[in-house]
Protein backbone atom coordinates (compact mmCIF):
# COMPACT_ATOMS: atom_id res chain seq x y z
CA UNK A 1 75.96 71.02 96.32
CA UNK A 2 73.14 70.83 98.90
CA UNK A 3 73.61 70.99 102.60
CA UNK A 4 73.47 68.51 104.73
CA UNK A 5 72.18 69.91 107.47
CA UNK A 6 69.82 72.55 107.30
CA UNK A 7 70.09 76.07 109.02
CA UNK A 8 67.31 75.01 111.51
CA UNK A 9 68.92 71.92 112.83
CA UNK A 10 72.21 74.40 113.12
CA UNK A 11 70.63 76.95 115.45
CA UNK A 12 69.64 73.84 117.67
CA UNK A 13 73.10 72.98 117.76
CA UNK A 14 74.61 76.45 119.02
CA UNK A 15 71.64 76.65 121.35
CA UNK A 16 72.68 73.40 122.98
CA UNK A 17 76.11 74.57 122.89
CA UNK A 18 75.45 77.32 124.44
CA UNK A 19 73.09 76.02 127.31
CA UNK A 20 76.16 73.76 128.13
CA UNK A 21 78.64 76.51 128.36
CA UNK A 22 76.01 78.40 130.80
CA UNK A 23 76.12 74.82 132.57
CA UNK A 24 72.23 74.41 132.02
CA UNK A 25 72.36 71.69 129.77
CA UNK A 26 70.94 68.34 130.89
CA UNK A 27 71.22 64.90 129.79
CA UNK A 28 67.75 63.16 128.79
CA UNK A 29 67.02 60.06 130.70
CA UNK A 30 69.55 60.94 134.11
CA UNK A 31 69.22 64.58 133.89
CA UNK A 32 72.51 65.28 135.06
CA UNK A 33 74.82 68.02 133.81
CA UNK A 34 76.03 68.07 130.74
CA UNK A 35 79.99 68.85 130.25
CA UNK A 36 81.25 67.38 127.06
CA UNK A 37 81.39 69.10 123.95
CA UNK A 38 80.24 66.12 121.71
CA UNK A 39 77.96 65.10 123.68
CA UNK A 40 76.12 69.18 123.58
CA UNK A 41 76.61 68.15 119.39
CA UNK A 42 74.53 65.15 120.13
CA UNK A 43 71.63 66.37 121.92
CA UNK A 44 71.41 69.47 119.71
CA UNK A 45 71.00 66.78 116.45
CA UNK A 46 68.38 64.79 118.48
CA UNK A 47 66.40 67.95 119.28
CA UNK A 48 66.74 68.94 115.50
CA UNK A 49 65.49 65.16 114.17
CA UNK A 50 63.15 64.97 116.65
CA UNK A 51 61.81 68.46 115.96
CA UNK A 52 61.52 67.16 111.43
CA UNK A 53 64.43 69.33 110.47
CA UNK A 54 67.18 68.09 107.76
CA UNK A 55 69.74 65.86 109.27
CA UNK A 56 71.39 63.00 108.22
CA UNK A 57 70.46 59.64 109.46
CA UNK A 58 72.74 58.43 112.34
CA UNK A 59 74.91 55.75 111.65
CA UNK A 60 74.14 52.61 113.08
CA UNK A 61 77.17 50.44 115.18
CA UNK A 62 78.98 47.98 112.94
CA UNK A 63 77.79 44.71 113.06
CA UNK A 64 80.29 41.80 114.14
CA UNK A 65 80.97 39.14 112.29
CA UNK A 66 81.51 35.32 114.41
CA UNK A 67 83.62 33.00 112.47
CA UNK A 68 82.54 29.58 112.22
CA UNK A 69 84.44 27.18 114.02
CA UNK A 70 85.23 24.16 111.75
């Protein structure tokens, strides 16, 4: 079975993780701190996609579905 994520795109994750343990990881568009771990996870995928690497696609937010009113 082939990995879904390649060994690339896994270095960019540690390195993230990392930079947030040293407390020198910033968030993108406010540039403040970053604390939480998922959010580390996050950025490191978005460096890795951003940078070509293998990654799945993110999921995109479930769409909501109105009822019709009869």
């Amino acid at each position: 079975m082939a990995r879904k994520y390649s060994k690339s795109a896994s270095k960019k994750v540690a390195t993230a993780m990392h930079e947030r343990k040293q407390g020198t990881l910033k968030s993108g568009s406010s540039g403040k701190k970053v604390t939480s771990r998922k959010q580390a996870i996050a950025i490191g995928l978005s460096e890795a996609r951003r940078a070509g690497k293998k990654v799945p696609k993110k999921k995109s937010a479930a769409r909501r579905t109105r009822k019709k009113s009869a």
